[in-house]
Protein backbone atom coordinates (compact mmCIF):
# COMPACT_ATOMS: atom_id res chain seq x y z
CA UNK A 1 -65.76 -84.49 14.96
CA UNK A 2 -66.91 -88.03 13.68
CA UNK A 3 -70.06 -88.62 12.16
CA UNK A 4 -71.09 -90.13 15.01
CA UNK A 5 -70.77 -87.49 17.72
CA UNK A 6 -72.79 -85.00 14.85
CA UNK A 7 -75.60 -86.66 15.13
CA UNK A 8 -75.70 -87.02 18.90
CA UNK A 9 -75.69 -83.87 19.24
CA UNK A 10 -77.91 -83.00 16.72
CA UNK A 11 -80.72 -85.76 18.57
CA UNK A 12 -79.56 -83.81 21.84
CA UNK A 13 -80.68 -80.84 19.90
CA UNK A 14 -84.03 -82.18 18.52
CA UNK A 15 -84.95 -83.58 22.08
CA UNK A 16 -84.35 -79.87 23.65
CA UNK A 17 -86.39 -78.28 20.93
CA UNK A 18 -89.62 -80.76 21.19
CA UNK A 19 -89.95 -79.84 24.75
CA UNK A 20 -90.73 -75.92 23.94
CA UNK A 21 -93.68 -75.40 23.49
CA UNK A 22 -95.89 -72.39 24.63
CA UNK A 23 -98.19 -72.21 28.16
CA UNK A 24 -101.78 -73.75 27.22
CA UNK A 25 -104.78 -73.68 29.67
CA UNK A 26 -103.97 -77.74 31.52
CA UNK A 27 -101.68 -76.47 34.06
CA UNK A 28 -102.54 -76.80 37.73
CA UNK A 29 -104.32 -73.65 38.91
CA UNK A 30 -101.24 -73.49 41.84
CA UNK A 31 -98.40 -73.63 39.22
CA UNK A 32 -97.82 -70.20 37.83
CA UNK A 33 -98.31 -69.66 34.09
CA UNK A 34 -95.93 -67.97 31.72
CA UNK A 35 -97.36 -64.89 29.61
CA UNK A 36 -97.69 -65.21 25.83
CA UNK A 37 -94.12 -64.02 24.98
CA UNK A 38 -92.68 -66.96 27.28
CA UNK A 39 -92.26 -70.21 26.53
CA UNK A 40 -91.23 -73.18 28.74
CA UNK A 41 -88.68 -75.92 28.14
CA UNK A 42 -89.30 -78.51 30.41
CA UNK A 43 -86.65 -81.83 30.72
CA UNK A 44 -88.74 -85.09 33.26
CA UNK A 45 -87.21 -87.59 34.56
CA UNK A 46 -87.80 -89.56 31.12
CA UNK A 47 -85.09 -87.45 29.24
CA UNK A 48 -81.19 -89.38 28.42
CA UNK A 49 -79.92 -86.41 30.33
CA UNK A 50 -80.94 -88.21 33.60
CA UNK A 51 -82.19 -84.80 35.33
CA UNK A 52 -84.77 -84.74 37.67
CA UNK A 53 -86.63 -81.94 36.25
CA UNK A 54 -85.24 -78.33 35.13
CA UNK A 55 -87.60 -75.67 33.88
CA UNK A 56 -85.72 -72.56 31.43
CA UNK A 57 -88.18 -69.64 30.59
CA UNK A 58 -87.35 -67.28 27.95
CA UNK A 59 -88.42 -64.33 28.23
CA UNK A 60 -88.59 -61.62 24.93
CA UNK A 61 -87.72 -58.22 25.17
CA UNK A 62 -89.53 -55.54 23.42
């Protein structure tokens, strides 16, 4: 792979990661909140991926 196509995916990969981020205490009281041990990735309308909006949870097992 080029130099090029790297580092497009590694800003793909940076862009994916800064959207984790655990549950805090602004969500609407209708939207239902994740427990402690899951996090939420969400992508907006804003994102170069051009999706509407796609929520994954990740959920750990003990």
């Amino acid at each position: 792979m080029t130099k090029k196509r790297w580092l497009t995916i590694f800003m793909l990969f940076i862009v994916l990661l800064s959207g984790c981020e655990k549950n805090n205490s602004d969500t609407l009281s209708d939207t239902p909140t994740a427990k402690d041990e899951e996090y939420n990735l969400m992508i907006t309308n804003n994102s170069p991926l051009d999706l509407k909006s796609v929520v994954v949870t990740v959920v750990s097992m003990k």
